[in-house]
PDB file of N, CA and C in Angstrom:
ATOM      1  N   UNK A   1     -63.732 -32.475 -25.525  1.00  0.00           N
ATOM      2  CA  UNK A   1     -64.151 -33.791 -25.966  1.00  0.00           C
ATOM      3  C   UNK A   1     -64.073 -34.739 -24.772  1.00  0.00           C
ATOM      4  N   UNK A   2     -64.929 -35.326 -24.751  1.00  0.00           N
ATOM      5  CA  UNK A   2     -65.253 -36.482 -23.247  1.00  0.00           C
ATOM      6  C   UNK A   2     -64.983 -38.188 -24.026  1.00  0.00           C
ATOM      7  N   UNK A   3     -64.852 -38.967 -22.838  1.00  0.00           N
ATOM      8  CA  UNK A   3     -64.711 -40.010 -23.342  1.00  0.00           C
ATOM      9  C   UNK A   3     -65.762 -40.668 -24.409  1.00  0.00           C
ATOM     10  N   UNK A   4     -66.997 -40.756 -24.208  1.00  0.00           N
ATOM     11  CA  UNK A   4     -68.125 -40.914 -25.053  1.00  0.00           C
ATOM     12  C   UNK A   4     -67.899 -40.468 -26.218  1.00  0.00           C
ATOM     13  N   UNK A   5     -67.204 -39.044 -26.503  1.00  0.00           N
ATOM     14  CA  UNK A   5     -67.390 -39.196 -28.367  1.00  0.00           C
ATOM     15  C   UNK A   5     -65.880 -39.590 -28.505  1.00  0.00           C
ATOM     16  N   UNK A   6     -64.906 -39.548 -27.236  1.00  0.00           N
ATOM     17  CA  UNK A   6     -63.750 -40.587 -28.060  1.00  0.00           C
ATOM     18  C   UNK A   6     -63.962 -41.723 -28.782  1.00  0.00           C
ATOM     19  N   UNK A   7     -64.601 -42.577 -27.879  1.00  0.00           N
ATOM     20  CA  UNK A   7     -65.407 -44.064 -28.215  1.00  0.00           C
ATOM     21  C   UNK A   7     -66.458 -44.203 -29.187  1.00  0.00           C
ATOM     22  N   UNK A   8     -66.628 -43.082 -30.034  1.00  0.00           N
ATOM     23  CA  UNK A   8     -67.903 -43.001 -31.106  1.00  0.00           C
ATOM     24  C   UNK A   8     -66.701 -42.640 -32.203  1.00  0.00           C
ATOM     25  N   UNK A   9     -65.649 -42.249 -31.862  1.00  0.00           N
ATOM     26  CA  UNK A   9     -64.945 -42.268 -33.273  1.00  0.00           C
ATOM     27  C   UNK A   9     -64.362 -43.476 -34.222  1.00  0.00           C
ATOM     28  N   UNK A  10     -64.393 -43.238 -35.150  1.00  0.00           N
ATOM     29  CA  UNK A  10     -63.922 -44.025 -35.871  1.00  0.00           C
ATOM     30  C   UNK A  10     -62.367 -44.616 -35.963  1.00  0.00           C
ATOM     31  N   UNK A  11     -61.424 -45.657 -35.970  1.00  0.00           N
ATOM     32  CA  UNK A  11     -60.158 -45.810 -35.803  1.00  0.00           C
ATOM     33  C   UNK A  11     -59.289 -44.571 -36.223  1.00  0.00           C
ATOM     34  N   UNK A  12     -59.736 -44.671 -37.729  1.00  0.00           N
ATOM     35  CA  UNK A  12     -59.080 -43.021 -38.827  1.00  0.00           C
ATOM     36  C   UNK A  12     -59.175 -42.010 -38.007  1.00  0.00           C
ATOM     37  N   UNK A  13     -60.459 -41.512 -37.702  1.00  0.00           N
ATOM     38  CA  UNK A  13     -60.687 -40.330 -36.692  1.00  0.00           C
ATOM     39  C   UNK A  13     -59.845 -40.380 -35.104  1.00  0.00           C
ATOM     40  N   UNK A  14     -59.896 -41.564 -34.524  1.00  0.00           N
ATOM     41  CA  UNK A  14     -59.296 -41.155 -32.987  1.00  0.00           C
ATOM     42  C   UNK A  14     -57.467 -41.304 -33.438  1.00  0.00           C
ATOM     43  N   UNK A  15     -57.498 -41.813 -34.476  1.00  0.00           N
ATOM     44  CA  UNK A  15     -55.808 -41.593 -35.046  1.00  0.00           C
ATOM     45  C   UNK A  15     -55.525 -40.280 -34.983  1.00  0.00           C
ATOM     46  N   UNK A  16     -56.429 -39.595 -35.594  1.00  0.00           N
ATOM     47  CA  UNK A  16     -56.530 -38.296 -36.366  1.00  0.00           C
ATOM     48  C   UNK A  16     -56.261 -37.191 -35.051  1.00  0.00           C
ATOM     49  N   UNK A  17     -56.973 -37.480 -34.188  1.00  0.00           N
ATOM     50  CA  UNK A  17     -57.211 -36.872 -32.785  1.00  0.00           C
ATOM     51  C   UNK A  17     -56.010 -36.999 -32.019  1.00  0.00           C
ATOM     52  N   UNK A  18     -55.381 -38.003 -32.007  1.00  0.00           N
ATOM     53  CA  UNK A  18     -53.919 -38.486 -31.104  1.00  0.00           C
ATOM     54  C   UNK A  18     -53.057 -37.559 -31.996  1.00  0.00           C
ATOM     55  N   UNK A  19     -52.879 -37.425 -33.293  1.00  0.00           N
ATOM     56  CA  UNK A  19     -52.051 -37.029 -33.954  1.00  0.00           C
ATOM     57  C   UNK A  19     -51.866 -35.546 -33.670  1.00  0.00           C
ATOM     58  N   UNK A  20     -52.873 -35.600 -33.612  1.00  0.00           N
ATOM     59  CA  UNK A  20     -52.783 -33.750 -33.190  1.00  0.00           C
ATOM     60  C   UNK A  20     -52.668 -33.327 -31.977  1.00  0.00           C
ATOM     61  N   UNK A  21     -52.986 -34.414 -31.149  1.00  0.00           N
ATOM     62  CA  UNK A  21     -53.114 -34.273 -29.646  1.00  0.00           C
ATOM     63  C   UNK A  21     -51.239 -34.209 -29.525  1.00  0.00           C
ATOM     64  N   UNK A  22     -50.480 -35.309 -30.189  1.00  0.00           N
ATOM     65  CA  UNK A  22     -49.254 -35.193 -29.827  1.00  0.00           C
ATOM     66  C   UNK A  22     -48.529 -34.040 -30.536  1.00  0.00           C
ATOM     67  N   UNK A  23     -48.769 -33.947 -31.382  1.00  0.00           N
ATOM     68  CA  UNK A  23     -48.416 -32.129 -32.233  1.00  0.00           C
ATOM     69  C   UNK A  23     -48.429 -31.021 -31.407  1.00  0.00           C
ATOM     70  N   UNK A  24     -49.611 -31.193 -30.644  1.00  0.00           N
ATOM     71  CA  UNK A  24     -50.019 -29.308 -29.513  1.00  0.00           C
ATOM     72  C   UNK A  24     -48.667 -29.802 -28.277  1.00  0.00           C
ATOM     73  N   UNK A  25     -48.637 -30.817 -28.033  1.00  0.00           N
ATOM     74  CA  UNK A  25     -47.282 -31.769 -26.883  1.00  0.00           C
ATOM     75  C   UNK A  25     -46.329 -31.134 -27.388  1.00  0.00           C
ATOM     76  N   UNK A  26     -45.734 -31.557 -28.556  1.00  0.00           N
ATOM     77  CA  UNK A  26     -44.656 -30.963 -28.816  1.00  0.00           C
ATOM     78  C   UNK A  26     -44.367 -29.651 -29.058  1.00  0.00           C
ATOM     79  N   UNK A  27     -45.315 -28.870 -29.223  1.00  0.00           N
ATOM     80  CA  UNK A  27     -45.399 -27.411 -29.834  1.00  0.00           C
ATOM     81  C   UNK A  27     -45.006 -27.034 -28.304  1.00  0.00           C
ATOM     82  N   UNK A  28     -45.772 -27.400 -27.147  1.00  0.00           N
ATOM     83  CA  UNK A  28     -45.909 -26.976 -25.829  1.00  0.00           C
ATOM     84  C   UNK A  28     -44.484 -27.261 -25.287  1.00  0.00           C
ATOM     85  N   UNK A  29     -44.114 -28.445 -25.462  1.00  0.00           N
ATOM     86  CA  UNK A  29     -42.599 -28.506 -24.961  1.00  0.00           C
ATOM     87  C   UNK A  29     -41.519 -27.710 -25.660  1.00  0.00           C
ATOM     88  N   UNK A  30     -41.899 -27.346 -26.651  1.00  0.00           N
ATOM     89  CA  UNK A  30     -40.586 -26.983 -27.623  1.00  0.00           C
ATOM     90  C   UNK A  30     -40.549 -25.394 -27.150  1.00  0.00           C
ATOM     91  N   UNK A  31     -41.460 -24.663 -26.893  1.00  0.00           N
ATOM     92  CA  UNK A  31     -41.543 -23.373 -25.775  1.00  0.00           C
ATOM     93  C   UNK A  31     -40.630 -23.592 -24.805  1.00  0.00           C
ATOM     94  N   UNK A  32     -40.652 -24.164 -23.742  1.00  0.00           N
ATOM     95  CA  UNK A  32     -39.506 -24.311 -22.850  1.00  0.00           C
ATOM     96  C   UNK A  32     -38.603 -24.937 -22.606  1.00  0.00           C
ATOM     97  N   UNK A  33     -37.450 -24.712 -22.921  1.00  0.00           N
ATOM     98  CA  UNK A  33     -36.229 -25.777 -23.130  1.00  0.00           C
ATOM     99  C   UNK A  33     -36.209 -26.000 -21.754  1.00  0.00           C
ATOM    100  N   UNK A  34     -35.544 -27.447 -21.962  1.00  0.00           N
ATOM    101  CA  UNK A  34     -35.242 -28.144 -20.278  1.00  0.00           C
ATOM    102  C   UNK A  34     -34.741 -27.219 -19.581  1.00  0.00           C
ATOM    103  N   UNK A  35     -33.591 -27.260 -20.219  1.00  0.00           N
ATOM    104  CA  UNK A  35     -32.783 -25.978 -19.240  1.00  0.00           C
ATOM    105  C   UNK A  35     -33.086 -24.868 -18.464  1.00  0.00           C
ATOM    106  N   UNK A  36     -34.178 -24.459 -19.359  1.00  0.00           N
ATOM    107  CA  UNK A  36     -34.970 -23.462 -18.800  1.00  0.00           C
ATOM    108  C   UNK A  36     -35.989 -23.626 -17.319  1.00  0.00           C
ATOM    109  N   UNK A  37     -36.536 -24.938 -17.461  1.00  0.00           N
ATOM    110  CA  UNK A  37     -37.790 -25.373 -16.875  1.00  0.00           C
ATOM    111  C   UNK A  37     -37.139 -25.466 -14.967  1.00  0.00           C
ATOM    112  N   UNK A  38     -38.188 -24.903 -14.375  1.00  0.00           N
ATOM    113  CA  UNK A  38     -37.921 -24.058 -13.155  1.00  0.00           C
ATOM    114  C   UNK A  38     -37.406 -25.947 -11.997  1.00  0.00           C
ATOM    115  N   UNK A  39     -38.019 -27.001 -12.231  1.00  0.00           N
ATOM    116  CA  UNK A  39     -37.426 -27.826 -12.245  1.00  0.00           C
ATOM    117  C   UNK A  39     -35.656 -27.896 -12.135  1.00  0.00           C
ATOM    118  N   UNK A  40     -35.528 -27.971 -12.863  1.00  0.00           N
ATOM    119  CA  UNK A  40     -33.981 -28.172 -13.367  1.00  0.00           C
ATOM    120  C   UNK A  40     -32.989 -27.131 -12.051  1.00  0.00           C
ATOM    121  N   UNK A  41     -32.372 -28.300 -11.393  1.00  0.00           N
ATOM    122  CA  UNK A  41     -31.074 -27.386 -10.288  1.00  0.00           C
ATOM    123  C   UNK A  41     -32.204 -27.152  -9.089  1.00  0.00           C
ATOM    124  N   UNK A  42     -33.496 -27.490  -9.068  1.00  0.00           N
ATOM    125  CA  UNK A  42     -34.037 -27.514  -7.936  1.00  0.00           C
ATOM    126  C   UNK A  42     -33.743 -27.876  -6.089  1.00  0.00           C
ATOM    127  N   UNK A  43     -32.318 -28.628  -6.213  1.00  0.00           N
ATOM    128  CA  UNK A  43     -32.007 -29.160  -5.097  1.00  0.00           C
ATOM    129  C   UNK A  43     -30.238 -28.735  -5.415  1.00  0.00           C
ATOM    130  N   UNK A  44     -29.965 -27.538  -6.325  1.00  0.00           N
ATOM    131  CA  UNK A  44     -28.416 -27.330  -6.581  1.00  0.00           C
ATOM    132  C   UNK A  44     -27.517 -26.468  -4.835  1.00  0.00           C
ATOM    133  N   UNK A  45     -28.561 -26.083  -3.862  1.00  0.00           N
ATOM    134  CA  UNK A  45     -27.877 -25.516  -2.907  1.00  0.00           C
ATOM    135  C   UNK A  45     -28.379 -26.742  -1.419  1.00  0.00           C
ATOM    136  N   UNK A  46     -28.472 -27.986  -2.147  1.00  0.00           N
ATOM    137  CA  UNK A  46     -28.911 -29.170  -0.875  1.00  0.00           C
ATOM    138  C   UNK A  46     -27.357 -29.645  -1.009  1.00  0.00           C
ATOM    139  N   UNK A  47     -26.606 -29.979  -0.245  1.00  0.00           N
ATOM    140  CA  UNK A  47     -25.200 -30.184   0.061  1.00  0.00           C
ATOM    141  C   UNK A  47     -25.586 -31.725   0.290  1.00  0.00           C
ATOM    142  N   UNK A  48     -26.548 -32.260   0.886  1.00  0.00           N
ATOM    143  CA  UNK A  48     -26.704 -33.642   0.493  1.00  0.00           C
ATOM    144  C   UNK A  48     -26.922 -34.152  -0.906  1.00  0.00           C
ATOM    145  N   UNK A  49     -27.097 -33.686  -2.111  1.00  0.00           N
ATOM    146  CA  UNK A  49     -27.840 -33.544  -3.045  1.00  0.00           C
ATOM    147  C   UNK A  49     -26.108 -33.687  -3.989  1.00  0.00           C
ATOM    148  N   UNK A  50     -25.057 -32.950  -3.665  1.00  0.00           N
ATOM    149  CA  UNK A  50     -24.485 -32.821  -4.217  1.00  0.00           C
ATOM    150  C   UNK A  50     -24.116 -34.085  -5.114  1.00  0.00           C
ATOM    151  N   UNK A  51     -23.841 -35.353  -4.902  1.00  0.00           N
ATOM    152  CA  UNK A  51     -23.823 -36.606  -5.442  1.00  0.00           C
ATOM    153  C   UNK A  51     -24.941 -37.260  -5.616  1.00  0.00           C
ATOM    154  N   UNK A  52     -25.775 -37.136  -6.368  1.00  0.00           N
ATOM    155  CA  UNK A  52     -27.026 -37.642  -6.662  1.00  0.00           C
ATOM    156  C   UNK A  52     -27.153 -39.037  -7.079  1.00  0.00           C
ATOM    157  N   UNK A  53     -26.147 -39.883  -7.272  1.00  0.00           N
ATOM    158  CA  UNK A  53     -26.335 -41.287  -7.266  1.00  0.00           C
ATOM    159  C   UNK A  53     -25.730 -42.083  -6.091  1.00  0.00           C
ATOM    160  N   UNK A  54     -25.004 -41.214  -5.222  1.00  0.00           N
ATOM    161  CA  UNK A  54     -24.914 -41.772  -3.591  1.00  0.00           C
ATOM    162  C   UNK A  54     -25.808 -41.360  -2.959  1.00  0.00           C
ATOM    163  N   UNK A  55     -26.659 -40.219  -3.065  1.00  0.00           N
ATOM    164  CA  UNK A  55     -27.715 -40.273  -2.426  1.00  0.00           C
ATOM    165  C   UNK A  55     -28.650 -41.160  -2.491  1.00  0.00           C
ATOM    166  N   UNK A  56     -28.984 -41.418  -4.198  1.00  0.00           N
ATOM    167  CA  UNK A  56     -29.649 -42.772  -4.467  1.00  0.00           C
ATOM    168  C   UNK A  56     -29.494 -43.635  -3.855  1.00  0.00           C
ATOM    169  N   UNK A  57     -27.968 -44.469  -4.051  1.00  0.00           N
ATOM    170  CA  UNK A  57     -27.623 -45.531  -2.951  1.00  0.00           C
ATOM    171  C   UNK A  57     -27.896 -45.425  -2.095  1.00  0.00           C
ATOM    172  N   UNK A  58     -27.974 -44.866  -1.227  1.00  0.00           N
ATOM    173  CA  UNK A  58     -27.943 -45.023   0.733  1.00  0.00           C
ATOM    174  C   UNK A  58     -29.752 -44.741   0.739  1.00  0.00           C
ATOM    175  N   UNK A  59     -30.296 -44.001  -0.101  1.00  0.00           N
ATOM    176  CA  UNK A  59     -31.740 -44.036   0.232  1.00  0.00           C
ATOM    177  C   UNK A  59     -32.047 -45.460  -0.051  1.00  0.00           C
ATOM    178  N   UNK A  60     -31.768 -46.183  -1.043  1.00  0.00           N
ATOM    179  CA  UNK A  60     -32.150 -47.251  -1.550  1.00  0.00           C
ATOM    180  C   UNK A  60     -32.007 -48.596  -0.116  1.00  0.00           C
ATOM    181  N   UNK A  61     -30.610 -48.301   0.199  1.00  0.00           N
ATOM    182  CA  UNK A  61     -29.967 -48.643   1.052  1.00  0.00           C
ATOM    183  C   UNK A  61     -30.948 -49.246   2.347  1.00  0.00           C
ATOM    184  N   UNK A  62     -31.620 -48.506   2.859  1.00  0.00           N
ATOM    185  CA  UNK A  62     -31.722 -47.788   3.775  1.00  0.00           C
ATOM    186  C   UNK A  62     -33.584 -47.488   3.840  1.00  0.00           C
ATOM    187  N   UNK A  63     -33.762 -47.572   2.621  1.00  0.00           N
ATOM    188  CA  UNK A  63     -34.942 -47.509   2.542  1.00  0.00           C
ATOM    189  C   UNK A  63     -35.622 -48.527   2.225  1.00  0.00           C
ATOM    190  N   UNK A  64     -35.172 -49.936   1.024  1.00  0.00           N
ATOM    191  CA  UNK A  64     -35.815 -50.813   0.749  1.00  0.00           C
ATOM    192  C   UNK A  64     -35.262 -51.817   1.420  1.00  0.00           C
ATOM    193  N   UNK A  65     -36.320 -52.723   1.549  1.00  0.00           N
ATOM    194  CA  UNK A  65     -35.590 -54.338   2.113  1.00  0.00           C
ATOM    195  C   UNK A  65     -34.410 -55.317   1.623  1.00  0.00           C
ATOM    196  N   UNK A  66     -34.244 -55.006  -0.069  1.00  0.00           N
ATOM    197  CA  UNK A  66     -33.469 -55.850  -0.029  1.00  0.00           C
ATOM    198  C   UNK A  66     -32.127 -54.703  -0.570  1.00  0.00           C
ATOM    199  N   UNK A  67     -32.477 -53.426  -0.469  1.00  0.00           N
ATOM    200  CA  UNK A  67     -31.439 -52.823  -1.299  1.00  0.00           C
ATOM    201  C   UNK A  67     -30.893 -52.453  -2.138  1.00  0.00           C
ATOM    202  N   UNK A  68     -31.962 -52.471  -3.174  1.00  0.00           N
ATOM    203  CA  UNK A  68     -31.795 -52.706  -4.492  1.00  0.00           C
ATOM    204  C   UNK A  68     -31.628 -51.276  -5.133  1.00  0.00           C
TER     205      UNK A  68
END
């Protein structure tokens, strides 16, 4: 489906369409638990990494102008 017959649907209908659109979302996420997802511990053998909200800080630090 392309934008053109999004915009030819009716309110009821593109409801209808989101609704299901977010249904196949969740079906798709509920397959791979976080935990699982190859993501997750991606940076667990970075020894800088080990404190992940001092790393934050000092990038922030260090990186933006006012520091924030």
């Amino acid at each position: 489906m392309d934008l053109k017959e999004l915009e030819a649907l009716s309110d009821d209908e593109l409801e209808a369409v989101i609704d299901r659109a977010e249904a196949i979302l969740r079906e798709r996420l509920a397959k791979v638990p976080l935990r699982d997802d190859p993501a997750i511990g991606m940076w667990a053998d970075r020894e800088d990494m080990k404190d992940s909200a001092a790393w934050v800080r000092k990038l922030r630090q260090h990186g933006w102008p006012d520091g924030a």
